[in-house]
Protein backbone atom coordinates (compact mmCIF):
# COMPACT_ATOMS: atom_id res chain seq x y z
CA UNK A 1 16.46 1.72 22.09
CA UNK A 2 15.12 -0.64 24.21
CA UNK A 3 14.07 -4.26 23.00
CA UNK A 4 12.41 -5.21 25.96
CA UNK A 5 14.67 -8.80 25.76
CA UNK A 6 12.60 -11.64 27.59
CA UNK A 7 9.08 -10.57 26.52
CA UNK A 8 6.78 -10.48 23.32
CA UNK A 9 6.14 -6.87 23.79
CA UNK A 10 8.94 -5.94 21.26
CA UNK A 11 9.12 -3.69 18.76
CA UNK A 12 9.80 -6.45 16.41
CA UNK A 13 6.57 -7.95 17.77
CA UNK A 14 4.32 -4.29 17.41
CA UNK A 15 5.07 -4.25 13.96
CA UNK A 16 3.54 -6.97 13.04
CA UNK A 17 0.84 -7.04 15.23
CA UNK A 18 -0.18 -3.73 13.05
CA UNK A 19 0.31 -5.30 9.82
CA UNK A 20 -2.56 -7.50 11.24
CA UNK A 21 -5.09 -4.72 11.77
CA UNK A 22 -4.53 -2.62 8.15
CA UNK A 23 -5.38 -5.80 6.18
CA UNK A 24 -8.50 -6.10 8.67
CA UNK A 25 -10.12 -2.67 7.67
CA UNK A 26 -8.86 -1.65 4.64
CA UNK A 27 -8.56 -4.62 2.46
CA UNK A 28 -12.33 -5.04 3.50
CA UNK A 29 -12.63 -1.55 2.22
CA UNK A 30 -10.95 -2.40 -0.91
CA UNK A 31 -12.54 -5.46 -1.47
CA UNK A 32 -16.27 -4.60 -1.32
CA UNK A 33 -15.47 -0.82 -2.95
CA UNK A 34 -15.96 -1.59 -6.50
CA UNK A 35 -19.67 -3.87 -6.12
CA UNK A 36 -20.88 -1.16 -3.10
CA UNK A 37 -20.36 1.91 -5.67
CA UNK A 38 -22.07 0.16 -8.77
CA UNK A 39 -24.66 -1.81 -7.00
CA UNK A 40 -25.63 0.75 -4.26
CA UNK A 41 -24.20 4.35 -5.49
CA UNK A 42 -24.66 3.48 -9.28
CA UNK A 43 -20.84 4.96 -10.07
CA UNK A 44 -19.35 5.31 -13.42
CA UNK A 45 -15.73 5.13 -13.93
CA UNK A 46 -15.51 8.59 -13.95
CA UNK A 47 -17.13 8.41 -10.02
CA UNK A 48 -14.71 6.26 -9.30
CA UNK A 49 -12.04 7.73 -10.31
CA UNK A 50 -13.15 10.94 -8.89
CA UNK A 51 -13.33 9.24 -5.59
CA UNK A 52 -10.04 7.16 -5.76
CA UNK A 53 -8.63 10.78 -6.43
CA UNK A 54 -9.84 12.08 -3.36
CA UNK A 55 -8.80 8.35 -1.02
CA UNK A 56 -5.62 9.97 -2.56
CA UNK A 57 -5.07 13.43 -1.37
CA UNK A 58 -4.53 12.49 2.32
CA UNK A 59 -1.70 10.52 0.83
CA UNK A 60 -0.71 13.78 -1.05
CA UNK A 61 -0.40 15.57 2.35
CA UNK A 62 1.26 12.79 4.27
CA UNK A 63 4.67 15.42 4.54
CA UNK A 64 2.72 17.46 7.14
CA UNK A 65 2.95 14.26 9.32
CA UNK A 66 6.46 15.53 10.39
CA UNK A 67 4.47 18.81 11.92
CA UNK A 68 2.34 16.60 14.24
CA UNK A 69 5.51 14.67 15.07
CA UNK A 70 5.92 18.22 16.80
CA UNK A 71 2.96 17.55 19.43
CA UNK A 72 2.39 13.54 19.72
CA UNK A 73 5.61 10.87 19.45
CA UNK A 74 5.39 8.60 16.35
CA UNK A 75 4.43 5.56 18.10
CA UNK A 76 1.33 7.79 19.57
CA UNK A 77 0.48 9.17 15.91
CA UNK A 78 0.61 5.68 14.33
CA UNK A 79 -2.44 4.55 17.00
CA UNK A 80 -4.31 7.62 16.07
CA UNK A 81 -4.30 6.78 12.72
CA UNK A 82 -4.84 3.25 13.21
CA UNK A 83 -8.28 4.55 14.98
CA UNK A 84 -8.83 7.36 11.88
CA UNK A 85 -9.03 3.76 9.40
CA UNK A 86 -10.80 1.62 11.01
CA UNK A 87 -13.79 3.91 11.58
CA UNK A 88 -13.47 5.37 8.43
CA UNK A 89 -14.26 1.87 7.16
CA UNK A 90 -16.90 0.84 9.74
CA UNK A 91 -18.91 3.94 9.20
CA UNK A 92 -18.61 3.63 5.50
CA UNK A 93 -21.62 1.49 4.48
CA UNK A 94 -24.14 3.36 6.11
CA UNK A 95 -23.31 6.26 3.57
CA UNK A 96 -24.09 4.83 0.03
CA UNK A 97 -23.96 8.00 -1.99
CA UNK A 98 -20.78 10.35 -4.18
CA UNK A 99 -21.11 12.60 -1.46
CA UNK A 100 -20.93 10.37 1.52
CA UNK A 101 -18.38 8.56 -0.04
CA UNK A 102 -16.08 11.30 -0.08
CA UNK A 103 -16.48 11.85 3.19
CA UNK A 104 -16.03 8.58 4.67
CA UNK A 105 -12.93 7.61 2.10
CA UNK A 106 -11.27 10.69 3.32
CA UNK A 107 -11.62 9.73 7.22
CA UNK A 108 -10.50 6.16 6.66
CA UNK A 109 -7.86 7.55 3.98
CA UNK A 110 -5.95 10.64 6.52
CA UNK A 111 -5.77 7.41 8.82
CA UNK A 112 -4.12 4.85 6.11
CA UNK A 113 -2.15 7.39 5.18
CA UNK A 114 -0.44 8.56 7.98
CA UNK A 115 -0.35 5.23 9.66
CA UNK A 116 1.60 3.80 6.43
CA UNK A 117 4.19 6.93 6.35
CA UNK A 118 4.77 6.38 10.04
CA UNK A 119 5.22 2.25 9.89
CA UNK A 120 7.78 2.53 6.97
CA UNK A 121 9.77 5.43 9.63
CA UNK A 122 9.60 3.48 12.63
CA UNK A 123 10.40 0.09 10.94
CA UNK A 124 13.45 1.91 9.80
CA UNK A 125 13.96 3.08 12.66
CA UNK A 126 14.01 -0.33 14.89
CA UNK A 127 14.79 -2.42 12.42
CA UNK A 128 18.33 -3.42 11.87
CA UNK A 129 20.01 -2.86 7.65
CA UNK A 130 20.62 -6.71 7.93
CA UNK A 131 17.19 -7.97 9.39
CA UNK A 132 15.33 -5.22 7.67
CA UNK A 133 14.87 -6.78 4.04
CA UNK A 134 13.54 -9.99 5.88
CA UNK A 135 11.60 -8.46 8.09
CA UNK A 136 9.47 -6.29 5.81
CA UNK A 137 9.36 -9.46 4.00
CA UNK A 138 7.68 -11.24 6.93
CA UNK A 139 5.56 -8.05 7.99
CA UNK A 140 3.42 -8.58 4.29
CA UNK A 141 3.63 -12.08 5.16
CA UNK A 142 1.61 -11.85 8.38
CA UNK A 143 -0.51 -9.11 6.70
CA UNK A 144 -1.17 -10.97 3.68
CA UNK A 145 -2.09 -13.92 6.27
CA UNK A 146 -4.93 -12.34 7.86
CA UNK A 147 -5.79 -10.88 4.68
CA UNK A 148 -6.59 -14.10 4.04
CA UNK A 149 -8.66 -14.89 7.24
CA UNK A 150 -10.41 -11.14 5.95
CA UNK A 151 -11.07 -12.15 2.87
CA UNK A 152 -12.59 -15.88 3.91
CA UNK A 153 -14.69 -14.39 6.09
CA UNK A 154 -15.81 -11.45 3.82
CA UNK A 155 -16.72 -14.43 1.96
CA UNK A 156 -18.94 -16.07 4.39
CA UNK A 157 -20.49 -13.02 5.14
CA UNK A 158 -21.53 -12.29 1.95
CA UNK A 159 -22.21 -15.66 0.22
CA UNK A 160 -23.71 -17.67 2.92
CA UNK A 161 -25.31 -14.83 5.58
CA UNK A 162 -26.28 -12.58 2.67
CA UNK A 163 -25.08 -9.68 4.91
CA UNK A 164 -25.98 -6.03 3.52
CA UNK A 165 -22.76 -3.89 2.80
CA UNK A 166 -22.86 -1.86 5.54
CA UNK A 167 -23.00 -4.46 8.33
CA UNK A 168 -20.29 -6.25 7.07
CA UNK A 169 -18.31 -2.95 6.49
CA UNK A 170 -19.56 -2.16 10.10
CA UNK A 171 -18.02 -5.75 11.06
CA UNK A 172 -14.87 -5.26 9.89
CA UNK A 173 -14.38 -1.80 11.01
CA UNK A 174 -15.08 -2.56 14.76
CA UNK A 175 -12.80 -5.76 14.71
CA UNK A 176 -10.14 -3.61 13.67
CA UNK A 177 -10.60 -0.64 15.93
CA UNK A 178 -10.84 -3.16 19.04
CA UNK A 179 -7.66 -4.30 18.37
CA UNK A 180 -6.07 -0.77 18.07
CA UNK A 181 -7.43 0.02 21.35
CA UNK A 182 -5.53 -3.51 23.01
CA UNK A 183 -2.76 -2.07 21.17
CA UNK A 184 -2.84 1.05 22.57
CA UNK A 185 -3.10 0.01 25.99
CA UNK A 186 -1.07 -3.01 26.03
CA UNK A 187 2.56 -2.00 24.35
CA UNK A 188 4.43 0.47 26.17
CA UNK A 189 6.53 3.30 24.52
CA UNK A 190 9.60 2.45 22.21
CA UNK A 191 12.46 4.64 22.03
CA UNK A 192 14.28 5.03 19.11
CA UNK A 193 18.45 5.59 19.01
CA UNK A 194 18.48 8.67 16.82
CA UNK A 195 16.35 11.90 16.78
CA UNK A 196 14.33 12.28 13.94
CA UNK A 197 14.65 15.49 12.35
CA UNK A 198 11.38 17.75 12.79
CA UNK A 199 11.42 19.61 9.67
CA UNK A 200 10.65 19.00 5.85
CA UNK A 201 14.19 18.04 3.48
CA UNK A 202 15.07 17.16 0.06
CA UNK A 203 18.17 15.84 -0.38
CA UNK A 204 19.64 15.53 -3.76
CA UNK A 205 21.47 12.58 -3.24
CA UNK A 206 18.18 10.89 -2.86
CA UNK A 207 17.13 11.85 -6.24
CA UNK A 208 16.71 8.39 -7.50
CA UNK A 209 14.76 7.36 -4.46
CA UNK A 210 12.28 9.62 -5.11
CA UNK A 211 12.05 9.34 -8.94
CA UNK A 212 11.31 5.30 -8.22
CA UNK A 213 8.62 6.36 -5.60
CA UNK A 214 7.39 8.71 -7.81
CA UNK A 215 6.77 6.37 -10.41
CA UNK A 216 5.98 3.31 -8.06
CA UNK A 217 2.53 5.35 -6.92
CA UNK A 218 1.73 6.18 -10.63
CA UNK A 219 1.70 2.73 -11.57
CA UNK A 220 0.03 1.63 -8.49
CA UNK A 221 -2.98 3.51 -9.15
CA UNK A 222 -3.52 1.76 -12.69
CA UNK A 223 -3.92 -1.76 -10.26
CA UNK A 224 -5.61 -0.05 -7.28
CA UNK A 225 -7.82 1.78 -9.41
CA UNK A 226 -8.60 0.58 -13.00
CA UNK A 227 -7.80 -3.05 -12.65
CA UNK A 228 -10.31 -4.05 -10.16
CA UNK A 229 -13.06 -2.02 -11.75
CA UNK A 230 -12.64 -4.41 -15.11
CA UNK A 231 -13.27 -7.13 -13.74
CA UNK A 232 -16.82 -5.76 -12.62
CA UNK A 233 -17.60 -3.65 -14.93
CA UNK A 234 -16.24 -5.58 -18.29
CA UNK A 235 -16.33 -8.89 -16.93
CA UNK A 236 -19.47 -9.29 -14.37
CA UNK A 237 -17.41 -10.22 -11.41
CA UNK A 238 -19.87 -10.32 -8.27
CA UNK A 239 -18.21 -9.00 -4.80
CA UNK A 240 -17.93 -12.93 -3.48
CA UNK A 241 -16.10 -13.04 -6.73
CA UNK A 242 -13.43 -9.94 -6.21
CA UNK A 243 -13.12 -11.44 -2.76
CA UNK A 244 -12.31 -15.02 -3.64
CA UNK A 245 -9.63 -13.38 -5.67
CA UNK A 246 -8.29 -11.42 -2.82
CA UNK A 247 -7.77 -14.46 -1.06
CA UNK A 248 -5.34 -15.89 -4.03
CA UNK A 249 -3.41 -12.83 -3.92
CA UNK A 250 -2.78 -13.16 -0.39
CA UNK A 251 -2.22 -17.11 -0.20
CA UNK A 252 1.00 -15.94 -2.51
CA UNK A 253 1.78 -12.84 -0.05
CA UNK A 254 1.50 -15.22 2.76
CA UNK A 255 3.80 -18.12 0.88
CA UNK A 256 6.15 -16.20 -0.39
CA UNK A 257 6.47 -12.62 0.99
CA UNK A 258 9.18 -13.68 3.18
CA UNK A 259 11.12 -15.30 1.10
CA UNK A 260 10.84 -12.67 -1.26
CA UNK A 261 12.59 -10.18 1.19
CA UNK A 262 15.15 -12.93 2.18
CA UNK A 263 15.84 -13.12 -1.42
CA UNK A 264 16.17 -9.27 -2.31
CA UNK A 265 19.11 -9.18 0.49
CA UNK A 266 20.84 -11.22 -1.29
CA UNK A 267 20.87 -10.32 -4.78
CA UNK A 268 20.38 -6.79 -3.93
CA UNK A 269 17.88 -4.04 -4.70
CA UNK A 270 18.68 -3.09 -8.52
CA UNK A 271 18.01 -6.92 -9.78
CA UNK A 272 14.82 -7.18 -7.42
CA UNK A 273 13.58 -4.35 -9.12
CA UNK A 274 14.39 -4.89 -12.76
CA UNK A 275 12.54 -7.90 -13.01
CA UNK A 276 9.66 -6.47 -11.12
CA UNK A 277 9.17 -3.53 -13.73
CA UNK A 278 9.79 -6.19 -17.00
CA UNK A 279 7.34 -8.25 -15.16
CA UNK A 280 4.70 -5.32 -14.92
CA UNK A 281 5.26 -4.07 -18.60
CA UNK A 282 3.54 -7.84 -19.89
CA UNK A 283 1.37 -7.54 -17.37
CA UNK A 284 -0.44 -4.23 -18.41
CA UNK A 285 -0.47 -4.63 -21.99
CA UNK A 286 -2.07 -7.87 -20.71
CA UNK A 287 -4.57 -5.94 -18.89
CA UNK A 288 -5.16 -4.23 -22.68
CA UNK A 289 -5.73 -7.00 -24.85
CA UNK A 290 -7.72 -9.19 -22.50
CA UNK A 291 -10.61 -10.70 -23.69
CA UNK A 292 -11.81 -13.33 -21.13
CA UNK A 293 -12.39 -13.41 -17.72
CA UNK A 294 -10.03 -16.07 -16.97
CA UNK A 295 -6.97 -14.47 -18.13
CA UNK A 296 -8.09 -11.53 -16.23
CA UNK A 297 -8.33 -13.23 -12.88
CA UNK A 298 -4.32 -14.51 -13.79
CA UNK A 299 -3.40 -11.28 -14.49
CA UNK A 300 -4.83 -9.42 -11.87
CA UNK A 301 -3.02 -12.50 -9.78
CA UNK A 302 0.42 -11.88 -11.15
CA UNK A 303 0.43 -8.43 -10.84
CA UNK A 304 -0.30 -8.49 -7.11
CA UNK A 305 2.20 -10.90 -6.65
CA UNK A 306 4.99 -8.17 -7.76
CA UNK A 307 3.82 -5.69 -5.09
CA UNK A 308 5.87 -7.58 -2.82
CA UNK A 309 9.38 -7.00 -4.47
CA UNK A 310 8.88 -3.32 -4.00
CA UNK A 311 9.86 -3.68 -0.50
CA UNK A 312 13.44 -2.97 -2.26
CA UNK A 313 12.90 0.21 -2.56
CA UNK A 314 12.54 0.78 1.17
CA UNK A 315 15.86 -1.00 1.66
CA UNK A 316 17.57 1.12 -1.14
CA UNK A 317 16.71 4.18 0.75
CA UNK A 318 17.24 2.60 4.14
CA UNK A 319 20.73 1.96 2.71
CA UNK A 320 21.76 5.29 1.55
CA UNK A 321 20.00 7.66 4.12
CA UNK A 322 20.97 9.36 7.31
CA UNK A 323 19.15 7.68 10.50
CA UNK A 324 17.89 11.28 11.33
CA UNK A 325 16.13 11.33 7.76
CA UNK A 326 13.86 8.51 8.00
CA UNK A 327 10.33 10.05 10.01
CA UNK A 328 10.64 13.65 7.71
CA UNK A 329 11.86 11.36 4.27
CA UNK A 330 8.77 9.03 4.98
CA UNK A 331 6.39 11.50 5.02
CA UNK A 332 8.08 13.70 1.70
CA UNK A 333 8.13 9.76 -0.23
CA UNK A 334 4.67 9.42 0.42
CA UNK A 335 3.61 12.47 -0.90
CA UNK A 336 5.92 12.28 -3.94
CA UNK A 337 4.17 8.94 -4.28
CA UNK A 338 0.84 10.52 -4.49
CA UNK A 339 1.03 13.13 -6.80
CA UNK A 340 0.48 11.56 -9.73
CA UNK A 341 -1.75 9.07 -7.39
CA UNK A 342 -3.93 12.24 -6.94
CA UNK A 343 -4.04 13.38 -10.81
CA UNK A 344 -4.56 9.74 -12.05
CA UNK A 345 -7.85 8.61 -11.12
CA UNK A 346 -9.97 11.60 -11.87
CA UNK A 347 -7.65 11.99 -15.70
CA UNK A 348 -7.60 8.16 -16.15
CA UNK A 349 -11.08 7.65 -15.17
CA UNK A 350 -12.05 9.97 -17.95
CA UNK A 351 -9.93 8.51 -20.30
CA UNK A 352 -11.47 4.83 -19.54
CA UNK A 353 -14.75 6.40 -20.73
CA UNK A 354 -13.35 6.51 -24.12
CA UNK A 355 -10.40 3.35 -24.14
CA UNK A 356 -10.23 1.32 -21.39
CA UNK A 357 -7.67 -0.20 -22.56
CA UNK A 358 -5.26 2.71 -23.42
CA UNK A 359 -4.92 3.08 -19.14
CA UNK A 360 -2.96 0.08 -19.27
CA UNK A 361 -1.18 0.70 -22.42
CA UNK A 362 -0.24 4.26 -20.40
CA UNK A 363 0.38 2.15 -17.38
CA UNK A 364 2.96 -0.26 -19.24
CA UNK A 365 4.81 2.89 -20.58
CA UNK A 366 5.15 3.84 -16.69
CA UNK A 367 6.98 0.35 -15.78
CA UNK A 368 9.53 0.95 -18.59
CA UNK A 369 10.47 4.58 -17.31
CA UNK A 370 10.76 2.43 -14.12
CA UNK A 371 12.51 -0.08 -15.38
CA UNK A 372 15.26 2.44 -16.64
CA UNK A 373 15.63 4.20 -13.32
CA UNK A 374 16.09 0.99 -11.71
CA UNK A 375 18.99 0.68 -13.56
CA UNK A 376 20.93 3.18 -11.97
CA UNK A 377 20.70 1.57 -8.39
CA UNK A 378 24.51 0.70 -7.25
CA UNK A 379 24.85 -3.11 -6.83
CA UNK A 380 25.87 -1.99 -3.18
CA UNK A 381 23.99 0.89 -2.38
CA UNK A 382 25.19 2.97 0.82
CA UNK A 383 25.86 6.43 2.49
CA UNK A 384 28.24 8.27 -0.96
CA UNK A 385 27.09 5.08 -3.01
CA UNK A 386 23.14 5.98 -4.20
CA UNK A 387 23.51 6.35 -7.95
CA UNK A 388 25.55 4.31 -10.65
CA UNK A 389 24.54 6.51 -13.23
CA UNK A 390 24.52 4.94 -16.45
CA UNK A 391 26.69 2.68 -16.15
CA UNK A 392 24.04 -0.70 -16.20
CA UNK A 393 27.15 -3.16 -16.14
């Protein structure tokens, strides 16, 4: 593969230049979603989960990315998608109804989705097993940073312009799609050292890999979903409010992302993990018995803050599989991580109707099935080495 030595236009350099553009477009998307739906679309939760089910399905069929890996190289495909997103989000202001929701979510969601299965293959792919865990690390880092910038200007925009939705979806959207286009014509080609294998596998020594993904997009779907929806719907939070959040999540990402993945490579995957999923289970009974608004804002805080420790499972697999694996495994991970992800929203959503607070109660019995798998992670995973099976020692 070549690095390109003596020049910024690295591969090393491309991926994080694309963790800039995600965090442009669809943490907007994210951010304004909940106050657009109940202020201009007048959702219920079960709308919204209806609609989170659908952002979903795209995720669902990210496994037939290894078919268009037939016709377009990787690197090609990840730009496409790039272009799918930030669209998708520009467009999606101008469209404030269930139907035209669905629509536009499931533009700007094909694009996420493919772009995310293809950046966890190629960073595989070009990244080294040593650099890797600090390098992912630094990658949320950088996205988390101009989340931040995002989030401060989202601010702005809506607190001291008094811009209407759709222009400052419209804003965000167009940012990010001019800097997929200098992407696109500014970084040349990368090769990669091994051939990815063009066709759908399951391999049973990744078994555990798969279980933790499974369960990793169940649970993820309780925050995504349900958690930002309390805070406007039981405790009054205004979009400037959700936003100002955002931007303490990411002031953590940006601190301590890196450090995070420094961290995980040296006391491995399996303890990384374990006190992610003990950290969750408080967390979302948390989320159940909250009564104040305050304590919701920490919460919601905290739990964001784990998302970055579940870089380890990318280095777990990254550890155990075949080079050849990584494009076709990317794309069968992400849709074992949405099928719950697709069931949830529309189920849960329903369920919230009657007990909001039995979602996180369900949610917190989802971190200790985690927790339990994590367990059987080898303190030095490799090729022959993926599962210690019960013996927790």
């Amino acid at each position: 593969m070549s690095r390109n030595e003596g020049t910024w236009k690295t591969p090393q350099n491309f991926l994080l230049i694309i963790s800039v553009v995600v965090p442009i477009a669809f943490s907007s998307w994210m951010a304004l979603l909940n106050n657009f739906v109940v202020e201009r679309a007048n959702f219920d939760g079960a709308d919204i989960g209806l609609l989170q089910s659908v952002r979903e399905i795209p995720g669902f069929l990210a496994f037939t990315a290894v078919f268009v890996l037939l016709f377009i190289r990787e690197q090609r495909f990840l730009i496409l998608s790039l272009a799918m997103l930030t669209i998708g989000t520009a467009i999606t202001g101008f469209f404030p109804s269930l139907f035209g929701l669905l629509l536009t979510t499931l533009l700007m969601s094909t694009g996420f989705h493919y772009f995310e299965t293809l950046k966890q293959s190629l960073s595989l792919q070009w990244l080294s097993k040593e650099e890797a865990p600090e390098m992912l690390g630094k990658m949320i880092s950088v996205g988390a940073l101009a989340s931040l910038v995002t989030y401060g200007a989202l601010w702005v925009l809506l607190k001291q312009f008094e811009l209407d939705f759709k222009w400052v979806y419209m804003i965000s959207g167009g940012i990010a799609f001019a800097l997929v286009a200098w992407l696109f014509f500014v970084f040349p080609d990368f090769k990669s050292e091994t051939q990815q294998t063009k066709k759908l596998i399951l391999r049973k020594r990744y078994w555990l890999y798969y279980a933790l993904t499974f369960m990793s997009g169940a649970r993820r779907q309780i925050f995504v979903v349900f958690a930002g929806f309390l805070m406007v719907e039981k405790f009054g939070y205004t979009a400037a409010d959700i936003t100002l959040l955002f931007l303490i999540n990411y002031l953590f990402n940006f601190l301590f992302a890196k450090k995070i993945g420094k961290i995980i490579g040296i006391v491995g995957e399996r303890k990384a993990l374990v006190f992610e999923y003990v950290g969750l289970v408080f967390v979302f009974v948390g989320y159940g018995l909250v009564q104040t608004a305050h304590w919701a804002a920490i919460l919601y805080v905290v739990d964001h803050l784990f998302f970055a420790l579940a870089l380890a499972i990318k280095t777990y697999f990254q550890k155990i599989a075949d080079p050849a694996d990584m494009a076709s495994t990317a794309g069968v991970a992400f849709t074992i991580n949405h099928i719950a992800a697709v069931v949830i929203p529309v189920s849960f959503g329903l369920i919230w109707l009657v007990s909001p607070s039995s979602v996180f109660f369900i949610g917190a019995g989802m971190a200790v099935v985690s927790l339990l798998l994590s367990f059987n992670i080898p303190r030095k995973p490799a090729d022959g080495n993926e599962v210690n099976v019960l013996r927790w020692s």
